[in-house]
PDB file of N, CA and C in Angstrom:
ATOM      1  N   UNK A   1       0.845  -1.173   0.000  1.00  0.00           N
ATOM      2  CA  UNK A   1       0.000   0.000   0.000  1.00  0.00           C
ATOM      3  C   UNK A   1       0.898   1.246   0.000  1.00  0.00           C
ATOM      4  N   UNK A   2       0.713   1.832  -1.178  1.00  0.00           N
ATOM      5  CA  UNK A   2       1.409   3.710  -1.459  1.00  0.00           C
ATOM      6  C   UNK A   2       1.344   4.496   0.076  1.00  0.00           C
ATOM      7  N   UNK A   3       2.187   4.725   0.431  1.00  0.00           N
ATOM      8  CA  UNK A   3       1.809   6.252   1.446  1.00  0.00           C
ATOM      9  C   UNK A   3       1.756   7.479   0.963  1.00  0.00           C
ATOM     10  N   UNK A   4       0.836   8.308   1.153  1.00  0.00           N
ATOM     11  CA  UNK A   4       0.963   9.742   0.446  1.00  0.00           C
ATOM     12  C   UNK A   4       0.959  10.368   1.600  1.00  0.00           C
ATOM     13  N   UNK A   5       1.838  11.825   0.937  1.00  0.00           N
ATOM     14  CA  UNK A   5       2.009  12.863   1.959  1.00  0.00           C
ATOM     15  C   UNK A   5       0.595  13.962   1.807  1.00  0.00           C
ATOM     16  N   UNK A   6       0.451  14.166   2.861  1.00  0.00           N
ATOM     17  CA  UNK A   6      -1.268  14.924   3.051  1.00  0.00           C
ATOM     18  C   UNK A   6      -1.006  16.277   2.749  1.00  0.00           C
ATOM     19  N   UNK A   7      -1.525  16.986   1.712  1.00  0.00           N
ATOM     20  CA  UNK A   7      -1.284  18.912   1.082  1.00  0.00           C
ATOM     21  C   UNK A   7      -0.935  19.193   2.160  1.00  0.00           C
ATOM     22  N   UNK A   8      -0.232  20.457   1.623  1.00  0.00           N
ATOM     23  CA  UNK A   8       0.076  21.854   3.084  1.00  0.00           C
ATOM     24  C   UNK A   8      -1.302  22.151   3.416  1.00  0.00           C
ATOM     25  N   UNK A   9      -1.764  22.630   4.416  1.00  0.00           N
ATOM     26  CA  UNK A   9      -2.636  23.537   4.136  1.00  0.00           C
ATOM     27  C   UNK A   9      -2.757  24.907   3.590  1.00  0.00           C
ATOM     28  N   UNK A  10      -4.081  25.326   2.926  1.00  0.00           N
ATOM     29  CA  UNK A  10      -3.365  26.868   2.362  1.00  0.00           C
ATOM     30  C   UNK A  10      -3.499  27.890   3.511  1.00  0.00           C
ATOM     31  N   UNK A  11      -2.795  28.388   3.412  1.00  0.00           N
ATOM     32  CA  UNK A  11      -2.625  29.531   4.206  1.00  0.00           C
ATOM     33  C   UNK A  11      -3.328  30.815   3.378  1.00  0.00           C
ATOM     34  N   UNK A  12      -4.645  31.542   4.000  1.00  0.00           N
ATOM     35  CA  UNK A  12      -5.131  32.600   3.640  1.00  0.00           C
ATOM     36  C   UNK A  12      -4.899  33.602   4.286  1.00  0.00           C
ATOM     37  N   UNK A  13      -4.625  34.719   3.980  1.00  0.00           N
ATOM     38  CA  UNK A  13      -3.746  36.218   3.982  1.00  0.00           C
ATOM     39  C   UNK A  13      -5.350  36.989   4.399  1.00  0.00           C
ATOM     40  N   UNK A  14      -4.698  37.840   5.843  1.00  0.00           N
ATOM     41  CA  UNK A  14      -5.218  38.767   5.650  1.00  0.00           C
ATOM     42  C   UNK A  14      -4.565  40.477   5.917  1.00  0.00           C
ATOM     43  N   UNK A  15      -5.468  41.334   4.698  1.00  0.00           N
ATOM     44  CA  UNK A  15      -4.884  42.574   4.395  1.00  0.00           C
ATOM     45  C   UNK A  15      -5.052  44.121   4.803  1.00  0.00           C
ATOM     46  N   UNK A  16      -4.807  44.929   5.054  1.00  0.00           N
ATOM     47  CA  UNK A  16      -5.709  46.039   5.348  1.00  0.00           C
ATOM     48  C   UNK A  16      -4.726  47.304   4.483  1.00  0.00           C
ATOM     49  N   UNK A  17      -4.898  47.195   3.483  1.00  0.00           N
ATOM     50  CA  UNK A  17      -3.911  48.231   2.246  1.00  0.00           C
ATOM     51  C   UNK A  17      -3.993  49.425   2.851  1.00  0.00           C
ATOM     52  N   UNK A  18      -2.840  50.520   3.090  1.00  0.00           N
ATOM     53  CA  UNK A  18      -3.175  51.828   3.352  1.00  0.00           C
ATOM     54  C   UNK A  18      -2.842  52.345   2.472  1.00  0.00           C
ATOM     55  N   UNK A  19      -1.498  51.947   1.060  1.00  0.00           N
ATOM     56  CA  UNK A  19      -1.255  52.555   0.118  1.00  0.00           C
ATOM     57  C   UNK A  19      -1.143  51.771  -1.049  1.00  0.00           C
ATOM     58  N   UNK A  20      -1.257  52.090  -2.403  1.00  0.00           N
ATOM     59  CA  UNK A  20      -1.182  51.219  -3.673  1.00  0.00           C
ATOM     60  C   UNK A  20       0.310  50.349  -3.318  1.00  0.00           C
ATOM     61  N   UNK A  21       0.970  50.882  -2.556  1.00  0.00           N
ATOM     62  CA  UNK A  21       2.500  49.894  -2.517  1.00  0.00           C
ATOM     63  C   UNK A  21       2.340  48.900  -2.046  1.00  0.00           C
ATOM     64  N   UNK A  22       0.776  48.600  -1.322  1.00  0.00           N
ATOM     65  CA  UNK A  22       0.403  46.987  -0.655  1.00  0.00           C
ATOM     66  C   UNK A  22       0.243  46.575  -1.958  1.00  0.00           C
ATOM     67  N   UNK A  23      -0.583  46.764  -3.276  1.00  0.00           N
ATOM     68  CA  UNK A  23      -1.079  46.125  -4.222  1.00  0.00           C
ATOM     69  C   UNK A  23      -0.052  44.783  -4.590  1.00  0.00           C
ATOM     70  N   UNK A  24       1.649  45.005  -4.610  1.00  0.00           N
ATOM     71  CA  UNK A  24       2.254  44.330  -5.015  1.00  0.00           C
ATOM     72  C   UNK A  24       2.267  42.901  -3.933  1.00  0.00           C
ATOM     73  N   UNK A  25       2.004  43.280  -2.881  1.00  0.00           N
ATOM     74  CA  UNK A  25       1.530  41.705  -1.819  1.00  0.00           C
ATOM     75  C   UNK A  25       0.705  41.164  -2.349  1.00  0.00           C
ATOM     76  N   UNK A  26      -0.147  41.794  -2.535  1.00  0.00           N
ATOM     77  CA  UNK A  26      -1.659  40.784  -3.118  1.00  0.00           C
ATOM     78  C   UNK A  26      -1.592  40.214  -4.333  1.00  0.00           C
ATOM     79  N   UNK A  27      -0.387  40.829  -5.140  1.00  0.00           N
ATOM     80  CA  UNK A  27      -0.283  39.931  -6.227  1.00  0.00           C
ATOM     81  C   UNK A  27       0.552  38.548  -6.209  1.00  0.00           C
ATOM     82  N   UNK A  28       1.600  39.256  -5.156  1.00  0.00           N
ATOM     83  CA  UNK A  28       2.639  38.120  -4.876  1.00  0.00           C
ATOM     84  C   UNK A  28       1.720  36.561  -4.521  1.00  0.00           C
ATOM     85  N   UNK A  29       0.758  37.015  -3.675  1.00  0.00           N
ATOM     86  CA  UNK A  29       0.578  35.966  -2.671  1.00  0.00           C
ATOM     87  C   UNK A  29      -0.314  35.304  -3.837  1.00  0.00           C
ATOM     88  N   UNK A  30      -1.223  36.202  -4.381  1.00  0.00           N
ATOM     89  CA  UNK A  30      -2.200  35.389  -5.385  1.00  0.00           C
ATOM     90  C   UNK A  30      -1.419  34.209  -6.174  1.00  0.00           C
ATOM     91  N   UNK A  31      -0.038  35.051  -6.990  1.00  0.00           N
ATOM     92  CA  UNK A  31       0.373  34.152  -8.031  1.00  0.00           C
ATOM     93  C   UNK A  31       1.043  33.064  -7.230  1.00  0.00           C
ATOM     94  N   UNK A  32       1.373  33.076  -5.757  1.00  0.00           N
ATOM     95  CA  UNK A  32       1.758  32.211  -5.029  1.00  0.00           C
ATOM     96  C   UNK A  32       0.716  30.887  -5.167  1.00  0.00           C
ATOM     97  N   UNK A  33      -0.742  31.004  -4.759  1.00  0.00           N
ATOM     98  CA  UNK A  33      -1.876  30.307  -5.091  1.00  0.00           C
ATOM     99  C   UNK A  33      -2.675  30.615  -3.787  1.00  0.00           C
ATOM    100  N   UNK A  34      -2.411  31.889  -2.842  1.00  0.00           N
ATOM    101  CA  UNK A  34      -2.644  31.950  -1.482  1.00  0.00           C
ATOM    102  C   UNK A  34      -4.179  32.917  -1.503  1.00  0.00           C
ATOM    103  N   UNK A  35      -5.309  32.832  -0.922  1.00  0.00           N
ATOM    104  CA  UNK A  35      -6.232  33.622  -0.748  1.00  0.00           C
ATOM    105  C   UNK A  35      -6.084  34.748  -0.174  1.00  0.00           C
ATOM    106  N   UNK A  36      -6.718  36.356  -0.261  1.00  0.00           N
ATOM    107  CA  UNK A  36      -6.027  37.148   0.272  1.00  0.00           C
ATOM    108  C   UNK A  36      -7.519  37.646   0.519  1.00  0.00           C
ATOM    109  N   UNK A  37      -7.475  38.295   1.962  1.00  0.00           N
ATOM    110  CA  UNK A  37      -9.455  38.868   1.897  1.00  0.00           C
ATOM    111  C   UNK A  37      -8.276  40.146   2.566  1.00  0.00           C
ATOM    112  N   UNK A  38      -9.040  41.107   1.754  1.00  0.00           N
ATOM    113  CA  UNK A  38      -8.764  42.921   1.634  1.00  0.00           C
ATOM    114  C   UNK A  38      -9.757  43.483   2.430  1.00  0.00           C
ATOM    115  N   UNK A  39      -9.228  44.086   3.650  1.00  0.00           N
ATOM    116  CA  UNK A  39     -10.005  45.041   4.286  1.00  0.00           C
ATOM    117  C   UNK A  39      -9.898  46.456   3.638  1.00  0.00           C
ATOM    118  N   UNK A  40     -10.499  46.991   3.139  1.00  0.00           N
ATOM    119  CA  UNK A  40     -10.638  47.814   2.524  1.00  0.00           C
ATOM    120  C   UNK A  40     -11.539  49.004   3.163  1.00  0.00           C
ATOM    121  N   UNK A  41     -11.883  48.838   4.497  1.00  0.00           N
ATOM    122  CA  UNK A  41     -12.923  50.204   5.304  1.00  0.00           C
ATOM    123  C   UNK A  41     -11.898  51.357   5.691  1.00  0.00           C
ATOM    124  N   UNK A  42     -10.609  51.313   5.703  1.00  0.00           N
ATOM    125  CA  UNK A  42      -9.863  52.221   5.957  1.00  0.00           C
ATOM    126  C   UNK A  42      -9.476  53.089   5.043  1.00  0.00           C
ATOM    127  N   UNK A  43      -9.398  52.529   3.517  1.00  0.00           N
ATOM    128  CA  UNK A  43      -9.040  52.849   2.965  1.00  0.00           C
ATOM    129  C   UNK A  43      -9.556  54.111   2.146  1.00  0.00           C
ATOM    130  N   UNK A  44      -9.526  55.165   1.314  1.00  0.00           N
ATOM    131  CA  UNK A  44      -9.660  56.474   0.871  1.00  0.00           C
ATOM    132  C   UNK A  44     -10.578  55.277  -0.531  1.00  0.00           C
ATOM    133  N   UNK A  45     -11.541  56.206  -1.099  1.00  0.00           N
ATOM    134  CA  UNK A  45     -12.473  55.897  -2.352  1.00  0.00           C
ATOM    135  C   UNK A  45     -11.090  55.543  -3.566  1.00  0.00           C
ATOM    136  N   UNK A  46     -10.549  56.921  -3.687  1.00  0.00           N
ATOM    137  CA  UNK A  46      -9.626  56.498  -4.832  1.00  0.00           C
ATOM    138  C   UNK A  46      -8.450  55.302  -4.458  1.00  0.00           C
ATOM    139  N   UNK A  47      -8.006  54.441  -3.346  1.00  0.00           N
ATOM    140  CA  UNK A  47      -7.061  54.197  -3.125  1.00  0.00           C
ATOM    141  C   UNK A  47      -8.204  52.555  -3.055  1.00  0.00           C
ATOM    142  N   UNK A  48      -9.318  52.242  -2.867  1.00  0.00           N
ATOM    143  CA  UNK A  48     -10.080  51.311  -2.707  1.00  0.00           C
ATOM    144  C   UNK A  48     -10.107  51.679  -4.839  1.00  0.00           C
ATOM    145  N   UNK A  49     -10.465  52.193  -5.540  1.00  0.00           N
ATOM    146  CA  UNK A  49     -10.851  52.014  -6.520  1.00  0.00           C
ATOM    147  C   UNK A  49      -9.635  51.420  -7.652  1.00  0.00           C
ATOM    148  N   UNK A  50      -8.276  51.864  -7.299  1.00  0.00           N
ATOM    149  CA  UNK A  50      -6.618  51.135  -7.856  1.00  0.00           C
ATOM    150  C   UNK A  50      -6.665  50.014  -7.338  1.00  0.00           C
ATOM    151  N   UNK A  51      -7.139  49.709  -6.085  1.00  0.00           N
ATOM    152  CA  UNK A  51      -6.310  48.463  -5.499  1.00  0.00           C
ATOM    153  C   UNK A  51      -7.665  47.128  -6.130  1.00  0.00           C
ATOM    154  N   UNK A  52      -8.732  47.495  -6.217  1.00  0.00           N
ATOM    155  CA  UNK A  52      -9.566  46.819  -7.236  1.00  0.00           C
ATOM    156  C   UNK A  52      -9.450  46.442  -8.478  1.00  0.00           C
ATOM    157  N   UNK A  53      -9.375  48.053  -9.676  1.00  0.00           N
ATOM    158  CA  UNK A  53      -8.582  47.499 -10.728  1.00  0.00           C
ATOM    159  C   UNK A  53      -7.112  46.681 -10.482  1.00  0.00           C
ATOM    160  N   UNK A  54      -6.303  47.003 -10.010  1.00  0.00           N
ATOM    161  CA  UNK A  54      -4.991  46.093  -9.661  1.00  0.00           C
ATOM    162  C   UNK A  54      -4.967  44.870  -9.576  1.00  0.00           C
ATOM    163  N   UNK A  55      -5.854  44.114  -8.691  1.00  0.00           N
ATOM    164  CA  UNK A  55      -5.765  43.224  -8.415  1.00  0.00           C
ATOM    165  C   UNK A  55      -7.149  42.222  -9.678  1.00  0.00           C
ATOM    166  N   UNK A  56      -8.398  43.063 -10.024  1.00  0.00           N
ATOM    167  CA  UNK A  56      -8.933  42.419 -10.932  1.00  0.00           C
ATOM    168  C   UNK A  56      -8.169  42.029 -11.955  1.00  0.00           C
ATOM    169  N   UNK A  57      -7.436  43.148 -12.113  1.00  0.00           N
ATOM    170  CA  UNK A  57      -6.176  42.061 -13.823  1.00  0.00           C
ATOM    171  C   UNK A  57      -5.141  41.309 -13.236  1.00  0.00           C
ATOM    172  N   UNK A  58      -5.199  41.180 -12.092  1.00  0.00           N
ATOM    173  CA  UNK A  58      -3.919  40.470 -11.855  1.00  0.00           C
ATOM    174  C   UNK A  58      -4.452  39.100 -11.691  1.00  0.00           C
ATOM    175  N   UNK A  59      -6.318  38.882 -10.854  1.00  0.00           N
ATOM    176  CA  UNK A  59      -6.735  37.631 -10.865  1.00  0.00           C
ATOM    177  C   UNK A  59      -7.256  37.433 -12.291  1.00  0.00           C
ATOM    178  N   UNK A  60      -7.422  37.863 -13.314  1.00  0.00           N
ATOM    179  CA  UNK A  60      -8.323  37.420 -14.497  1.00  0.00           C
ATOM    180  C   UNK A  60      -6.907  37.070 -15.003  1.00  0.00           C
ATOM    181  N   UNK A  61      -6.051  37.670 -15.183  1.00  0.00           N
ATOM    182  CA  UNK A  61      -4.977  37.416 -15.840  1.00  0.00           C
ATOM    183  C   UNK A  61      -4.556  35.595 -15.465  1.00  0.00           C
ATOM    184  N   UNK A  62      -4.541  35.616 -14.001  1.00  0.00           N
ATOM    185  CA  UNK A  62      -4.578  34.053 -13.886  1.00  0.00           C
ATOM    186  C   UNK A  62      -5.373  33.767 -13.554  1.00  0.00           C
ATOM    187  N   UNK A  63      -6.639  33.884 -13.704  1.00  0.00           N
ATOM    188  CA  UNK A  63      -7.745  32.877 -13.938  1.00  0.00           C
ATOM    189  C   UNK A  63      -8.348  32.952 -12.242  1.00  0.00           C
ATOM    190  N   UNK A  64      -8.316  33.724 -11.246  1.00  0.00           N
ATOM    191  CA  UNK A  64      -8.822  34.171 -10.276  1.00  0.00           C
ATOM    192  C   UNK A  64     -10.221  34.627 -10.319  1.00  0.00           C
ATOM    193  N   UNK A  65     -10.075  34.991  -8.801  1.00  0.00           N
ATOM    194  CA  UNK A  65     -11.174  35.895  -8.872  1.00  0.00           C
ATOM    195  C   UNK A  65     -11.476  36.740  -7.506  1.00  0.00           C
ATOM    196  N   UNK A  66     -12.298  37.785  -7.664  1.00  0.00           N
ATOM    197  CA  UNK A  66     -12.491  38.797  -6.773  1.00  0.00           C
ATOM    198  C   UNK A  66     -13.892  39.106  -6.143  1.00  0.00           C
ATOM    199  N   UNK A  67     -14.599  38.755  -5.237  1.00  0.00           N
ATOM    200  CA  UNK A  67     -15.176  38.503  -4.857  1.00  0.00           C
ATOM    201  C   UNK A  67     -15.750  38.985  -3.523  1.00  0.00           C
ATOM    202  N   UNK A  68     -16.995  40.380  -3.270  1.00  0.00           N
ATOM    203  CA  UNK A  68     -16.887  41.301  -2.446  1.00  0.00           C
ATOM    204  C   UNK A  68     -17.847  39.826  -1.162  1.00  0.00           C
ATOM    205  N   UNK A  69     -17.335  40.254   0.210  1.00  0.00           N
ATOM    206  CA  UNK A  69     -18.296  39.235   1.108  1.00  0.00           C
ATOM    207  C   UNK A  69     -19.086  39.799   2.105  1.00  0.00           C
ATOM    208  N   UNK A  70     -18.343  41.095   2.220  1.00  0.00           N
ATOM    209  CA  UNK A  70     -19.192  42.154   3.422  1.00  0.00           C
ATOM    210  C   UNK A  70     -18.589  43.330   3.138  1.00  0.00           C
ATOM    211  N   UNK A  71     -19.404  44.239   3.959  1.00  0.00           N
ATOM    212  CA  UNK A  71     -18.889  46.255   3.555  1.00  0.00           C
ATOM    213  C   UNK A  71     -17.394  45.968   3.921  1.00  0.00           C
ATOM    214  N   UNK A  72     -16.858  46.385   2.384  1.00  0.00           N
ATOM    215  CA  UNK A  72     -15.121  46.445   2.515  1.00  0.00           C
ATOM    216  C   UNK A  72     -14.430  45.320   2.516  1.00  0.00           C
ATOM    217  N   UNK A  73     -15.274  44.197   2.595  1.00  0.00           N
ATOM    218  CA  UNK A  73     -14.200  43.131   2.692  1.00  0.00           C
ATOM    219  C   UNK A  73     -14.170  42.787   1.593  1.00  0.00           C
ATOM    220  N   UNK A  74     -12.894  41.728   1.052  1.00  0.00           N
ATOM    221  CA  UNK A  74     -13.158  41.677  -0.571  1.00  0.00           C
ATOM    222  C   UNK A  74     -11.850  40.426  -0.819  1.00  0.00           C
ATOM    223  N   UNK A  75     -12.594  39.480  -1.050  1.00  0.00           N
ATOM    224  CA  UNK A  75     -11.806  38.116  -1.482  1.00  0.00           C
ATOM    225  C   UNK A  75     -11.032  38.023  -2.565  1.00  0.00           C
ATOM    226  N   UNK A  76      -9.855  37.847  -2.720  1.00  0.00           N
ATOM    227  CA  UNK A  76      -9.151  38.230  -3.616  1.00  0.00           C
ATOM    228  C   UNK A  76      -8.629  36.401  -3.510  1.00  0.00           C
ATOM    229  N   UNK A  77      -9.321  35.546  -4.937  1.00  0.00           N
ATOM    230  CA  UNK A  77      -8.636  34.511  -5.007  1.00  0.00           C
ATOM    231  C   UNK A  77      -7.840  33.518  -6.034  1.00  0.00           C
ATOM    232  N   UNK A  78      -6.833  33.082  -5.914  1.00  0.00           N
ATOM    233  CA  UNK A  78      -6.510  32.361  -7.137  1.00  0.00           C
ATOM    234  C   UNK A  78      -6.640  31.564  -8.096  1.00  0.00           C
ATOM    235  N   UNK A  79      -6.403  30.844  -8.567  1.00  0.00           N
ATOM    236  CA  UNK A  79      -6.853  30.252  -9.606  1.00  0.00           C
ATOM    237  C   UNK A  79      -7.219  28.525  -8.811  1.00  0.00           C
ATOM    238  N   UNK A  80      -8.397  27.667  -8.659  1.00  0.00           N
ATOM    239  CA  UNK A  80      -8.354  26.425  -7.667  1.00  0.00           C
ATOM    240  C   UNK A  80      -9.017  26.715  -6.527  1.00  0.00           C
ATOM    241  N   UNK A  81      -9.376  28.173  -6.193  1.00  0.00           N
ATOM    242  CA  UNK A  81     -10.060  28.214  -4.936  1.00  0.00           C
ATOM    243  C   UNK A  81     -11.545  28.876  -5.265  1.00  0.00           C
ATOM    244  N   UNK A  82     -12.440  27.998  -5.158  1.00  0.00           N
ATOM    245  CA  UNK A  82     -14.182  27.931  -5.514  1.00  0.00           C
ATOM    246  C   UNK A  82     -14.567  28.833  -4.576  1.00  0.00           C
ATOM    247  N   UNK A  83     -15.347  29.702  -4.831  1.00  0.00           N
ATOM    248  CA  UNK A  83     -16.065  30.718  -4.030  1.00  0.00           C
ATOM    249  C   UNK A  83     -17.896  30.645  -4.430  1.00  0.00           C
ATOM    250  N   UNK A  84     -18.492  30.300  -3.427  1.00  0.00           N
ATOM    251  CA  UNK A  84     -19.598  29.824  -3.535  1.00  0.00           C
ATOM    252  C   UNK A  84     -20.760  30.866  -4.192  1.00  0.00           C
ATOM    253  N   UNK A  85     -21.629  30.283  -4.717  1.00  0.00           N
ATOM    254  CA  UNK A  85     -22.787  31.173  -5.421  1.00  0.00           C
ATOM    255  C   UNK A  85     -23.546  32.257  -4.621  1.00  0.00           C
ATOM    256  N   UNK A  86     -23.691  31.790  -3.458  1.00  0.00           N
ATOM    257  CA  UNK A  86     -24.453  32.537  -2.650  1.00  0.00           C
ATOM    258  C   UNK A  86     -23.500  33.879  -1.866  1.00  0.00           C
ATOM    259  N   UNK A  87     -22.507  33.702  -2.420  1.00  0.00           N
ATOM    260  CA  UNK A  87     -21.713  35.353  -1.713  1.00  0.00           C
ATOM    261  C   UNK A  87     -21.574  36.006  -3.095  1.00  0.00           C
ATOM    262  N   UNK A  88     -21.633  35.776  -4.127  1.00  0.00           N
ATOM    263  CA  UNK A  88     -21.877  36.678  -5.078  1.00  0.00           C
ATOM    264  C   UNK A  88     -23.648  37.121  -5.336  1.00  0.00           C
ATOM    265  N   UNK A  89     -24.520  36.312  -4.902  1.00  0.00           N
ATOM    266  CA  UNK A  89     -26.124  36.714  -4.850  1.00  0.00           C
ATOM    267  C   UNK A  89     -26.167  37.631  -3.570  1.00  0.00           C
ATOM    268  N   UNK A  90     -25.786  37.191  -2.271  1.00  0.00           N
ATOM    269  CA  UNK A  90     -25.930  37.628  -1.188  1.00  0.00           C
ATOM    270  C   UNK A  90     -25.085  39.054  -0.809  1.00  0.00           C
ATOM    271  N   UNK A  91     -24.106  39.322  -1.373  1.00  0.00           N
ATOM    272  CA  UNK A  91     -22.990  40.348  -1.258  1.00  0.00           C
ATOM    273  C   UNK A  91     -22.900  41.178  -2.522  1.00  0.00           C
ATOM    274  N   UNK A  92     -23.495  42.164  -2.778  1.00  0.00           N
ATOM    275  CA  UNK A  92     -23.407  42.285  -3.925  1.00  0.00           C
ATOM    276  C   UNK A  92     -22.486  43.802  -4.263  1.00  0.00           C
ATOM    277  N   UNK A  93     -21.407  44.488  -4.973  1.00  0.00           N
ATOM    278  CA  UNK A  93     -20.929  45.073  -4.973  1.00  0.00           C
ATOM    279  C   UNK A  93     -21.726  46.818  -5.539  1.00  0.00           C
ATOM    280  N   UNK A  94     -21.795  47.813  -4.464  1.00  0.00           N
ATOM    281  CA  UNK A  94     -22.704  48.657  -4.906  1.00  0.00           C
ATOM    282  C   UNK A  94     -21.639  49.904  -5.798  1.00  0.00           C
ATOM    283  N   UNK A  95     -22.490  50.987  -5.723  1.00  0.00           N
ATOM    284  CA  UNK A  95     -21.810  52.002  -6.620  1.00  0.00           C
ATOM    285  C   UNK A  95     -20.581  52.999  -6.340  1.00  0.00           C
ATOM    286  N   UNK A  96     -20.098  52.527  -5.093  1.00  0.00           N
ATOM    287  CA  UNK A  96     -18.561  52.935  -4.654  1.00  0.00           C
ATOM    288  C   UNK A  96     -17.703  51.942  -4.595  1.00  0.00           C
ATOM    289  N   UNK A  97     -17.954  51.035  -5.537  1.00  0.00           N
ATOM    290  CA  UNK A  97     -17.111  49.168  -5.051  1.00  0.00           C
ATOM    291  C   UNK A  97     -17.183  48.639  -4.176  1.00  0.00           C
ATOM    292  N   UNK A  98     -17.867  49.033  -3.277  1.00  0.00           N
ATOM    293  CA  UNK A  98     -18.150  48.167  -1.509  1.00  0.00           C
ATOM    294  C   UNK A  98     -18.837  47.340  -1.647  1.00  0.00           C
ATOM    295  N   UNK A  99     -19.596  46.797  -0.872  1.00  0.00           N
ATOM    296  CA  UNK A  99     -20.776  45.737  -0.946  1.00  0.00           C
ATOM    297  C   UNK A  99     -21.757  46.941  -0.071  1.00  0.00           C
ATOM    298  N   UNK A 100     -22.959  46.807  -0.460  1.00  0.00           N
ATOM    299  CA  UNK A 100     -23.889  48.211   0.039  1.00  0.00           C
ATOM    300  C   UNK A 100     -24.020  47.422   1.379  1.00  0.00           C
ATOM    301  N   UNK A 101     -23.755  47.282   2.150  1.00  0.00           N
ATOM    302  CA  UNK A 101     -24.958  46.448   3.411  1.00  0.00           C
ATOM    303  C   UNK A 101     -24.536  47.736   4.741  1.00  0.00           C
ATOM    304  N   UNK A 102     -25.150  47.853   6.242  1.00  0.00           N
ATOM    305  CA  UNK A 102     -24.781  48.059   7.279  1.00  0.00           C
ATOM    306  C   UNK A 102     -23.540  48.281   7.825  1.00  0.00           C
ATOM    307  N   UNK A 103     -23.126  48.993   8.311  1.00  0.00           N
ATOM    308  CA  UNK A 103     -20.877  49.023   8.730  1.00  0.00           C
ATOM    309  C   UNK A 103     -20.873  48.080   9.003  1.00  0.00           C
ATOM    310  N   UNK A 104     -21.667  47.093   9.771  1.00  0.00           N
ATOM    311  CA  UNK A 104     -21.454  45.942  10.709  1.00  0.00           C
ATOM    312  C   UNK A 104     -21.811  44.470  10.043  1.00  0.00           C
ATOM    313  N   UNK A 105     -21.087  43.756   9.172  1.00  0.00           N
ATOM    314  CA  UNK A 105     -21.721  42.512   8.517  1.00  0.00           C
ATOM    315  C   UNK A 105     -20.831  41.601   8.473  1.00  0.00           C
ATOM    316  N   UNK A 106     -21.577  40.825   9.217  1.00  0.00           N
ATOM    317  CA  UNK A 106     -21.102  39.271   9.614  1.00  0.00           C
ATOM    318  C   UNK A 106     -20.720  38.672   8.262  1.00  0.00           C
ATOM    319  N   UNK A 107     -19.411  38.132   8.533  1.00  0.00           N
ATOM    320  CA  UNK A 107     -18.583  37.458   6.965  1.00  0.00           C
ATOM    321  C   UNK A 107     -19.197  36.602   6.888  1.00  0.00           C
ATOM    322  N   UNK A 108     -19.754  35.927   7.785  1.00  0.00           N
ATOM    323  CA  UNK A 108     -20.396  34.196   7.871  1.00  0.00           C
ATOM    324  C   UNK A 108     -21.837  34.580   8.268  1.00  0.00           C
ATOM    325  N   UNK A 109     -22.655  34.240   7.420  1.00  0.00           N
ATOM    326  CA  UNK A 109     -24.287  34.122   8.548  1.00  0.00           C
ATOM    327  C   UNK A 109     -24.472  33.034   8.970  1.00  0.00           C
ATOM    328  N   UNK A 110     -24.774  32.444   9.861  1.00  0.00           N
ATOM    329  CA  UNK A 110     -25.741  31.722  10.454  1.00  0.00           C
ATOM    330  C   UNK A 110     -26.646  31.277   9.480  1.00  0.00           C
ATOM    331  N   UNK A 111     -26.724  29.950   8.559  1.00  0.00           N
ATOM    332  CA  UNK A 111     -27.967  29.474   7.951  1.00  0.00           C
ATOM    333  C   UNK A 111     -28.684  28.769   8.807  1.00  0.00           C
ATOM    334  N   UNK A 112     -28.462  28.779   9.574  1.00  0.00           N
ATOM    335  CA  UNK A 112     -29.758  27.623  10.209  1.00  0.00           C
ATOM    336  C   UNK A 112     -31.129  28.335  11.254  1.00  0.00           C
ATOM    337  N   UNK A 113     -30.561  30.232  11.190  1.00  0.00           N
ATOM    338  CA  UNK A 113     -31.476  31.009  11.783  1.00  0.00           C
ATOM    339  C   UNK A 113     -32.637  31.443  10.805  1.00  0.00           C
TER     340      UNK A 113
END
């Protein structure tokens, strides 16, 4: 009987950009294959609106994806990591790139309430 060695686990990144000079982490780690969720509530409109384009061509480019989950938060993932249907129905990105909801929104709900 074969023995196999059991994956790393992935290690997911988390970010809170204060200037476009973070953008180059989030690419690193992406093309690494690492998940990166972007806090983005600190950040200035124009400095949330670069670090979006930035990182959208950097995940389409490899086959990623970007993916808002609550006000400001924002899944930034690589290429192999499935992001479920219901946070793109449920989270939806409004007309300043945020997700419109309450300051206060639980990354995870509770389905069974």
């Amino acid at each position: 009987m074969a023995v196999h060695a059991l994956p790393a686990p992935m290690r997911v990144h988390m970010m809170s950009p204060l200037s476009f000079n973070d953008a180059q982490e989030v690419g690193d780690r992406i093309k690494t294959g690492s998940p990166v969720f972007m806090d983005l509530r600190s950040a200035d409109q124009q400095l949330v609106e670069r670090l979006r384009d930035f990182v959208g061509g950097v995940t389409s480019a490899l086959g990623g994806s970007v993916t808002d989950v609550a006000h400001g938060i924002v899944l930034v993932a690589p290429p192999g990591v499935a992001v479920s249907s219901a946070a793109h129905s449920e989270f939806g990105a409004g007309s300043n790139g945020l997700a419109d909801h309450s300051p206060v929104t639980p990354l995870f709900r509770n389905r069974s309430a």
